[in-house]
C-alpha atoms as a PDB file:
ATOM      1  CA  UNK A   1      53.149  59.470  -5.639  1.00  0.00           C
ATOM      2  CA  UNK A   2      55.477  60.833  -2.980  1.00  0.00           C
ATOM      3  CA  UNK A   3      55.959  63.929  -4.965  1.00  0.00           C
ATOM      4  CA  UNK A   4      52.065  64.568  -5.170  1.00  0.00           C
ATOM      5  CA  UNK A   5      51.975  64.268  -1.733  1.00  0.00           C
ATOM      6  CA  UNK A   6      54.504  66.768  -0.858  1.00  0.00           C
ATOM      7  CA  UNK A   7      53.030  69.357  -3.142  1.00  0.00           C
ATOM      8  CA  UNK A   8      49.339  68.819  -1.374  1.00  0.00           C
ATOM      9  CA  UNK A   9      51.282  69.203   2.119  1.00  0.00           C
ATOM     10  CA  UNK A  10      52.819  72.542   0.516  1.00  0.00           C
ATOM     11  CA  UNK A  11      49.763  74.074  -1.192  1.00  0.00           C
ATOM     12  CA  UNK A  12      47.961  73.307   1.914  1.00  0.00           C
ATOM     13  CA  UNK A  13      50.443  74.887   4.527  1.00  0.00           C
ATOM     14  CA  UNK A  14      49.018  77.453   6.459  1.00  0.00           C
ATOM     15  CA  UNK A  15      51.779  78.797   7.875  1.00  0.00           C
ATOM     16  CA  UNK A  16      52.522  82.585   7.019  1.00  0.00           C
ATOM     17  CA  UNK A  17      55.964  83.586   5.402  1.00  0.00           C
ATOM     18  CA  UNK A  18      57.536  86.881   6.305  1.00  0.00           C
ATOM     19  CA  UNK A  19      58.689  89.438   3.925  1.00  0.00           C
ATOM     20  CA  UNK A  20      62.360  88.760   5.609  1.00  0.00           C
ATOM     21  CA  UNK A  21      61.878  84.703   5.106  1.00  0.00           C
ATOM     22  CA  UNK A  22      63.353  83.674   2.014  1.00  0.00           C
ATOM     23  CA  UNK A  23      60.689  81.681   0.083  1.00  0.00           C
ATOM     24  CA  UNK A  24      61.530  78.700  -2.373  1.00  0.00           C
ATOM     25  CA  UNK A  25      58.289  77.786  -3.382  1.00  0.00           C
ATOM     26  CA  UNK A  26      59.846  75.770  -6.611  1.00  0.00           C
ATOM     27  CA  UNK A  27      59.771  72.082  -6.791  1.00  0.00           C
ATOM     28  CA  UNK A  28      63.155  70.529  -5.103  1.00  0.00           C
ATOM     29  CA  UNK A  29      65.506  68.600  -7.430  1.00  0.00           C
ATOM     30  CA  UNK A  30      63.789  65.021  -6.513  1.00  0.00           C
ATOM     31  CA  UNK A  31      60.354  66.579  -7.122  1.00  0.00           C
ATOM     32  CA  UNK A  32      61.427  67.833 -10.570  1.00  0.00           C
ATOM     33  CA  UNK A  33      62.754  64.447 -11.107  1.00  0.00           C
ATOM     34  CA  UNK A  34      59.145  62.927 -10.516  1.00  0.00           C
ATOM     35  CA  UNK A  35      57.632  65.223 -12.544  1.00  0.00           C
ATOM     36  CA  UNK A  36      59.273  64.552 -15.376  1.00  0.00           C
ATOM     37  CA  UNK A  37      59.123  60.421 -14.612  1.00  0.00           C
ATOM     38  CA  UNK A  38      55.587  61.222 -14.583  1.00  0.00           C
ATOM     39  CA  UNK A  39      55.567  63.258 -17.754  1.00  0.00           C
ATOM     40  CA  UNK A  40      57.496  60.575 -19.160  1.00  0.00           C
ATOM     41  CA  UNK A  41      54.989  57.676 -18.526  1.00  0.00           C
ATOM     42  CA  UNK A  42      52.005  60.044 -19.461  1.00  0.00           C
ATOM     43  CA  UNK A  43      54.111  60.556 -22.722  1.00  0.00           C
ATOM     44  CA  UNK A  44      54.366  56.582 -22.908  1.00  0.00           C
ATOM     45  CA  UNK A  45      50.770  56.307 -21.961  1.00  0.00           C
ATOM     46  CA  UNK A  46      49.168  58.202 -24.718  1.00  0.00           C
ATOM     47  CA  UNK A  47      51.220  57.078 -27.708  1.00  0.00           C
ATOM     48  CA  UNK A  48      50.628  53.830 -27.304  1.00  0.00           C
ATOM     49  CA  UNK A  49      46.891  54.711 -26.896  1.00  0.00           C
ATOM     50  CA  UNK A  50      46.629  56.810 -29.685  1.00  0.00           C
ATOM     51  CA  UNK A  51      49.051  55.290 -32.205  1.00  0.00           C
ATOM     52  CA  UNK A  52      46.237  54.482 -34.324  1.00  0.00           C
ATOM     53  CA  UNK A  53      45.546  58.439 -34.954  1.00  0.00           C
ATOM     54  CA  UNK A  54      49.350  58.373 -36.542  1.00  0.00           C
ATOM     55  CA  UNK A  55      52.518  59.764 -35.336  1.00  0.00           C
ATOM     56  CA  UNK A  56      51.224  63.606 -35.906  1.00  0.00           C
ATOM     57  CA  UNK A  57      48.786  63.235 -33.821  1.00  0.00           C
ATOM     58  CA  UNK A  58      50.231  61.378 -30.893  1.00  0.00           C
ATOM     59  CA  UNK A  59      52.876  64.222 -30.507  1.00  0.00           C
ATOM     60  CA  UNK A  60      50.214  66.413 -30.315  1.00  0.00           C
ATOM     61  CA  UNK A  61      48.278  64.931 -27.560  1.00  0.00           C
ATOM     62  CA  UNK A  62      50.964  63.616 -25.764  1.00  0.00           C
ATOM     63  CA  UNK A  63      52.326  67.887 -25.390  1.00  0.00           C
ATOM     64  CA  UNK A  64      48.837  68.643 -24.349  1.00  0.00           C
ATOM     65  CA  UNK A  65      48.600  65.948 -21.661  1.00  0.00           C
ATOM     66  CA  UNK A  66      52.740  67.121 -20.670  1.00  0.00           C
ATOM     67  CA  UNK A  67      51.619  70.756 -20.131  1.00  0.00           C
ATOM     68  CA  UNK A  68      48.670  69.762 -18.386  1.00  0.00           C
ATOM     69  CA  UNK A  69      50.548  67.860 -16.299  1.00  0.00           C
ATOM     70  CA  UNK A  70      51.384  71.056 -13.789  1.00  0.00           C
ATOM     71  CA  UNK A  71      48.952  73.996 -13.023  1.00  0.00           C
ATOM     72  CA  UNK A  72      50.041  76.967 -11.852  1.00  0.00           C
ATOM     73  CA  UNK A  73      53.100  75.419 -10.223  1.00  0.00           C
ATOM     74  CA  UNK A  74      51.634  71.920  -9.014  1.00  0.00           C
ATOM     75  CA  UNK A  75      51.308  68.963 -10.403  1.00  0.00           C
ATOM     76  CA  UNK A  76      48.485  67.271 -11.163  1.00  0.00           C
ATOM     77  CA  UNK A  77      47.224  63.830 -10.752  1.00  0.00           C
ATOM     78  CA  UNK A  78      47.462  61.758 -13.692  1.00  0.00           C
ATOM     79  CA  UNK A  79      43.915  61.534 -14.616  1.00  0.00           C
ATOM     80  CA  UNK A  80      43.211  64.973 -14.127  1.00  0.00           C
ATOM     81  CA  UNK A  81      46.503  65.760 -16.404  1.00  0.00           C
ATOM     82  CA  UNK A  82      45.286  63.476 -19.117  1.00  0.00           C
ATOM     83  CA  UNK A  83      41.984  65.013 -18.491  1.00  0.00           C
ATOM     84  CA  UNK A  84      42.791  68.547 -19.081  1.00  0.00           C
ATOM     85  CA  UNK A  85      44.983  67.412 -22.065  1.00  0.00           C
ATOM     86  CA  UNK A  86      42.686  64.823 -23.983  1.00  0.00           C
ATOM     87  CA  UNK A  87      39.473  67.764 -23.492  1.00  0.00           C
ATOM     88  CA  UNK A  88      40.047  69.814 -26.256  1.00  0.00           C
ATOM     89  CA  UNK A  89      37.776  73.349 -27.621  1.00  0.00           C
ATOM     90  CA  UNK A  90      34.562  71.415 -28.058  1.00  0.00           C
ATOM     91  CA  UNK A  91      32.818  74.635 -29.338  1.00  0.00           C
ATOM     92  CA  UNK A  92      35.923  75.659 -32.206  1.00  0.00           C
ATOM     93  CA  UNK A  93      38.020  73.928 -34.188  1.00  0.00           C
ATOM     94  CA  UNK A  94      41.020  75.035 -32.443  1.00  0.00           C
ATOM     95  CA  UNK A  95      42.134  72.304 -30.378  1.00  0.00           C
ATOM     96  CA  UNK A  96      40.652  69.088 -31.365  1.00  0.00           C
ATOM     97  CA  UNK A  97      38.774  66.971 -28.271  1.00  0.00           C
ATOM     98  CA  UNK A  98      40.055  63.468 -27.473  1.00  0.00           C
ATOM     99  CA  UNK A  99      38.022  63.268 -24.616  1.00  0.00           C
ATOM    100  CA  UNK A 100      34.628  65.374 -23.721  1.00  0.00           C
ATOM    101  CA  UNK A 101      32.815  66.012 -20.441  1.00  0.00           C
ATOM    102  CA  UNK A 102      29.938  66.101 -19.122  1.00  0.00           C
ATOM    103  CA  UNK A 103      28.087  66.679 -15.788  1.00  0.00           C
ATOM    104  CA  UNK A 104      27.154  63.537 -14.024  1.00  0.00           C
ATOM    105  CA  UNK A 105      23.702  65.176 -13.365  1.00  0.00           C
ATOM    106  CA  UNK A 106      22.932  67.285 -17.302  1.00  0.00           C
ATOM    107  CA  UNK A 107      24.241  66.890 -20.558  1.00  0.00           C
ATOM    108  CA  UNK A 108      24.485  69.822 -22.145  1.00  0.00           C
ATOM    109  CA  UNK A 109      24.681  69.858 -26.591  1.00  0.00           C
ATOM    110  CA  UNK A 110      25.386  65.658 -25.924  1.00  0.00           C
ATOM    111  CA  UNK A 111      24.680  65.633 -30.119  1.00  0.00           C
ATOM    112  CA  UNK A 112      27.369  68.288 -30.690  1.00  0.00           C
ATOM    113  CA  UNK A 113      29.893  66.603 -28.129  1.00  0.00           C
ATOM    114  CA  UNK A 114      29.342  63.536 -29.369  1.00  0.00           C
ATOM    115  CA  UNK A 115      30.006  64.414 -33.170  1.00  0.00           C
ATOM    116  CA  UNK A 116      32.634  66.485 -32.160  1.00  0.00           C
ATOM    117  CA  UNK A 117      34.577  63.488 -30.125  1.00  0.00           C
ATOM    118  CA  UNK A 118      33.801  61.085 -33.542  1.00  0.00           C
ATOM    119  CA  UNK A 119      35.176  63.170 -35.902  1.00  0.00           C
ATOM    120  CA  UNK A 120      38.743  63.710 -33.324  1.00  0.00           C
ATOM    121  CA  UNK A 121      38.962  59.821 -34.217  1.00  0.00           C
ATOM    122  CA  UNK A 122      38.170  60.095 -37.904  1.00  0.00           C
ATOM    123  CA  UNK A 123      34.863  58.908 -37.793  1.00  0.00           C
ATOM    124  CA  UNK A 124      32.239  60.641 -39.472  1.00  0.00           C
ATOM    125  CA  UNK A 125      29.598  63.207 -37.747  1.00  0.00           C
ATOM    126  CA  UNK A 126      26.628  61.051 -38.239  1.00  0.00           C
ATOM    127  CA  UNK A 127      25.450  60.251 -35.091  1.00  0.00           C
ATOM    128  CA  UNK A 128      22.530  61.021 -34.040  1.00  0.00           C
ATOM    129  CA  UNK A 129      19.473  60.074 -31.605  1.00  0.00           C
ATOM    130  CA  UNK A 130      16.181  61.202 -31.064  1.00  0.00           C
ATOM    131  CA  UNK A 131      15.179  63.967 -29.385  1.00  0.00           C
ATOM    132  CA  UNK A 132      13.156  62.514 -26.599  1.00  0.00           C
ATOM    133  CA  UNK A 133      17.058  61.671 -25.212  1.00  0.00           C
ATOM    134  CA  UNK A 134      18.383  65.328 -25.609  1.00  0.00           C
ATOM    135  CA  UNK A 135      18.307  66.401 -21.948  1.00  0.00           C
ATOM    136  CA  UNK A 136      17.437  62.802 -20.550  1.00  0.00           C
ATOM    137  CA  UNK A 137      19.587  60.977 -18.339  1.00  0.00           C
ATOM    138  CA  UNK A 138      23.388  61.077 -19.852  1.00  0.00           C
ATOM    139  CA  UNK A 139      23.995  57.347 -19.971  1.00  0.00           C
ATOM    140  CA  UNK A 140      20.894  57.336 -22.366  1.00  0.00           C
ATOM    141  CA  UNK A 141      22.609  59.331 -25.047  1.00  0.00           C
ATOM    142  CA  UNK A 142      26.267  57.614 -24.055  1.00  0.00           C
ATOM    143  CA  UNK A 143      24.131  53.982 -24.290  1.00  0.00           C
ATOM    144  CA  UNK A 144      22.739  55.073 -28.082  1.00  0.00           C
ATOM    145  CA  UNK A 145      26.595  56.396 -28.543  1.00  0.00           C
ATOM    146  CA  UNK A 146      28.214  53.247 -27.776  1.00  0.00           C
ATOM    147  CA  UNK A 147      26.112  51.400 -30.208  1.00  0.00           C
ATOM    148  CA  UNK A 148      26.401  54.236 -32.763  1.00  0.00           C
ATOM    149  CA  UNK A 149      30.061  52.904 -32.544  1.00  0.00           C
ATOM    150  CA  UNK A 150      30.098  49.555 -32.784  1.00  0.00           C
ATOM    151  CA  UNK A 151      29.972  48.731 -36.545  1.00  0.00           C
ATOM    152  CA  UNK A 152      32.743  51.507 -36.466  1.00  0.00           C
ATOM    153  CA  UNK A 153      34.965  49.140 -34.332  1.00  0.00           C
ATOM    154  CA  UNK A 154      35.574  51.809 -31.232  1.00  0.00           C
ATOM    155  CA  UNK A 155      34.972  51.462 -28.003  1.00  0.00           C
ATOM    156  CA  UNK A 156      33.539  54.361 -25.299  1.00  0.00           C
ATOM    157  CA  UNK A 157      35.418  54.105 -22.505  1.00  0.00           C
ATOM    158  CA  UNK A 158      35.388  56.481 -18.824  1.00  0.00           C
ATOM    159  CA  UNK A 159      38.011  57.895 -17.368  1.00  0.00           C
ATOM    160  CA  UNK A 160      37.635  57.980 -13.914  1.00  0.00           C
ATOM    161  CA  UNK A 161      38.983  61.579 -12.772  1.00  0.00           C
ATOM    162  CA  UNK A 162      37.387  61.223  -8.915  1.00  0.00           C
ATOM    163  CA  UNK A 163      34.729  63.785  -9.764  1.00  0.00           C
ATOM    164  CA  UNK A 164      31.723  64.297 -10.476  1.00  0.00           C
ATOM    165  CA  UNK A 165      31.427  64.081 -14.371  1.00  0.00           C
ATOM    166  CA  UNK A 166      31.892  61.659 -16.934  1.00  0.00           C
ATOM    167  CA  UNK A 167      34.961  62.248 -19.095  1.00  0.00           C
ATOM    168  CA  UNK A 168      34.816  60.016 -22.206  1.00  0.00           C
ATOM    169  CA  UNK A 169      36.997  58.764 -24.771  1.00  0.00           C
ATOM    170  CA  UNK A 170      37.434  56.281 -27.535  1.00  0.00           C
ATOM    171  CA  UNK A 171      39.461  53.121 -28.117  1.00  0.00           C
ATOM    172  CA  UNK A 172      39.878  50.621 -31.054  1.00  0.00           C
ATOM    173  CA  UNK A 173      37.534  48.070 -29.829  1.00  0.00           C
ATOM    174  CA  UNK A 174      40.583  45.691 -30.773  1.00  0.00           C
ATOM    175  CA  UNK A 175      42.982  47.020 -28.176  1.00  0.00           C
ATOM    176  CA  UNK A 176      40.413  47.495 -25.572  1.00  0.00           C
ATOM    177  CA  UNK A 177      41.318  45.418 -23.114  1.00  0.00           C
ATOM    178  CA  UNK A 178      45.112  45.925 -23.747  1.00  0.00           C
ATOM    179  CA  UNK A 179      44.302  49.717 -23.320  1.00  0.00           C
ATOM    180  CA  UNK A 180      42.372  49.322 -20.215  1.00  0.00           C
ATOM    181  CA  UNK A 181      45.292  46.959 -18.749  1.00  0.00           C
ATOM    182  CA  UNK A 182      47.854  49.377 -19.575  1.00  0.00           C
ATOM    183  CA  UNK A 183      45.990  52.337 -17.922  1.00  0.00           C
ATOM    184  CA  UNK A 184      45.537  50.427 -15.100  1.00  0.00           C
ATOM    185  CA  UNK A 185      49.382  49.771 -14.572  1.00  0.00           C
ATOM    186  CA  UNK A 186      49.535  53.798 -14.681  1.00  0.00           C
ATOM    187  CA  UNK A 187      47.695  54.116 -11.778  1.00  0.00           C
ATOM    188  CA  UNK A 188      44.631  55.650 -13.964  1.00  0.00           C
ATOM    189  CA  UNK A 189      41.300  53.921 -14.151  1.00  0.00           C
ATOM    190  CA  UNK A 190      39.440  53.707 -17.167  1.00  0.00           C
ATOM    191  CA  UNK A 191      36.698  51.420 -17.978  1.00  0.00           C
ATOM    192  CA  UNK A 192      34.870  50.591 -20.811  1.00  0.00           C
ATOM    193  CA  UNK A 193      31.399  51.765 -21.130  1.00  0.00           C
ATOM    194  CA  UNK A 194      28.697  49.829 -20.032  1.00  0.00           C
ATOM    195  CA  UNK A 195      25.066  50.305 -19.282  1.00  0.00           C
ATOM    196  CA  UNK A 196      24.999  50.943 -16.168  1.00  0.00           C
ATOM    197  CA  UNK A 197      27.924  53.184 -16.744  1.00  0.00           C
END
């Protein structure tokens, strides 16, 4: 995105403004207009991924993912935007998580995450695993996870944020691939969960 661009080019400047320089460091008119084209398809994005949660709930998310959508001033990618909206408190009940993370290299409290994340989609808080996995190589626990949700027709998916985590979510198994396509067309990658991951 042009706009994106621009904003990396600004943040990145180094050139030093004088206390007699006027400074506009606000978006310009077009940029605002970008934003809020992108806020609009994010907004587009997420209710038609979540409609099955009911109308509540898509408002919810989709004002989560639209304020996450600029930090501190810049705009975010649209990953990282549904990201930080979709990742709710995973330790309170505050803000519930539609998405969880976890370090590519430990999983920390997988069990909790994991029941957590379940009972976001209105499934119950039943999974569990041994504990030989607790601590083991993530895609062990997300492996046991995925078939955990199978009789509960869901899906894990990953969305790919370009670092170096694993931020998952869940999808109707039934509107998988319709999900995937559409995320796609956004310019986001997510992929259903496999086991090689």
């Amino acid at each position: 995105m042009p706009f994106l661009d621009r904003l990396r080019r600004w943040w990145q400047s180094t050139e030093p403004v004088g206390e007699d320089v006027p400074r506009d460091d606000g978006p310009t008119p077009e940029e605002r207009r970008e934003l809020k084209a992108m806020r609009a398809q994010l907004n587009a994005l997420v209710s038609a991924t979540f409609a099955h949660l009911g109308e509540d709930a898509c408002a919810r998310i989709a004002r989560r993912v639209s304020r996450a959508a600029v930090d501190e001033g810049l705009a975010q990618e649209p990953a990282i935007a549904l990201r930080d909206g979709l990742v709710g408190d995973e330790y309170s009940a505050r803000r519930a998580p539609y998405a969880t993370l976890f370090d590519a290299r430990y999983v920390e409290d997988t069990q909790l995450k994991l029941r957590k994340l379940s009972t976001s989609y209105g499934l119950p808080a039943d999974f569990l695993y041994d504990d030989a996995v607790e601590g083991a190589h993530p895609q062990t626990a997300f492996d046991r996870f995925q078939a955990w949700l199978a009789p509960h027709e869901f899906a894990l998916t990953m969305l790919d944020t370009g670092g170096d985590e694993y931020c998952l979510l869940l999808v109707p198994a039934s509107q998988l691939a319709g999900t995937v396509e559409r995320w796609t067309a956004a310019g986001v990658t997510l992929r259903p969960w496999t086991a090689a991951g």
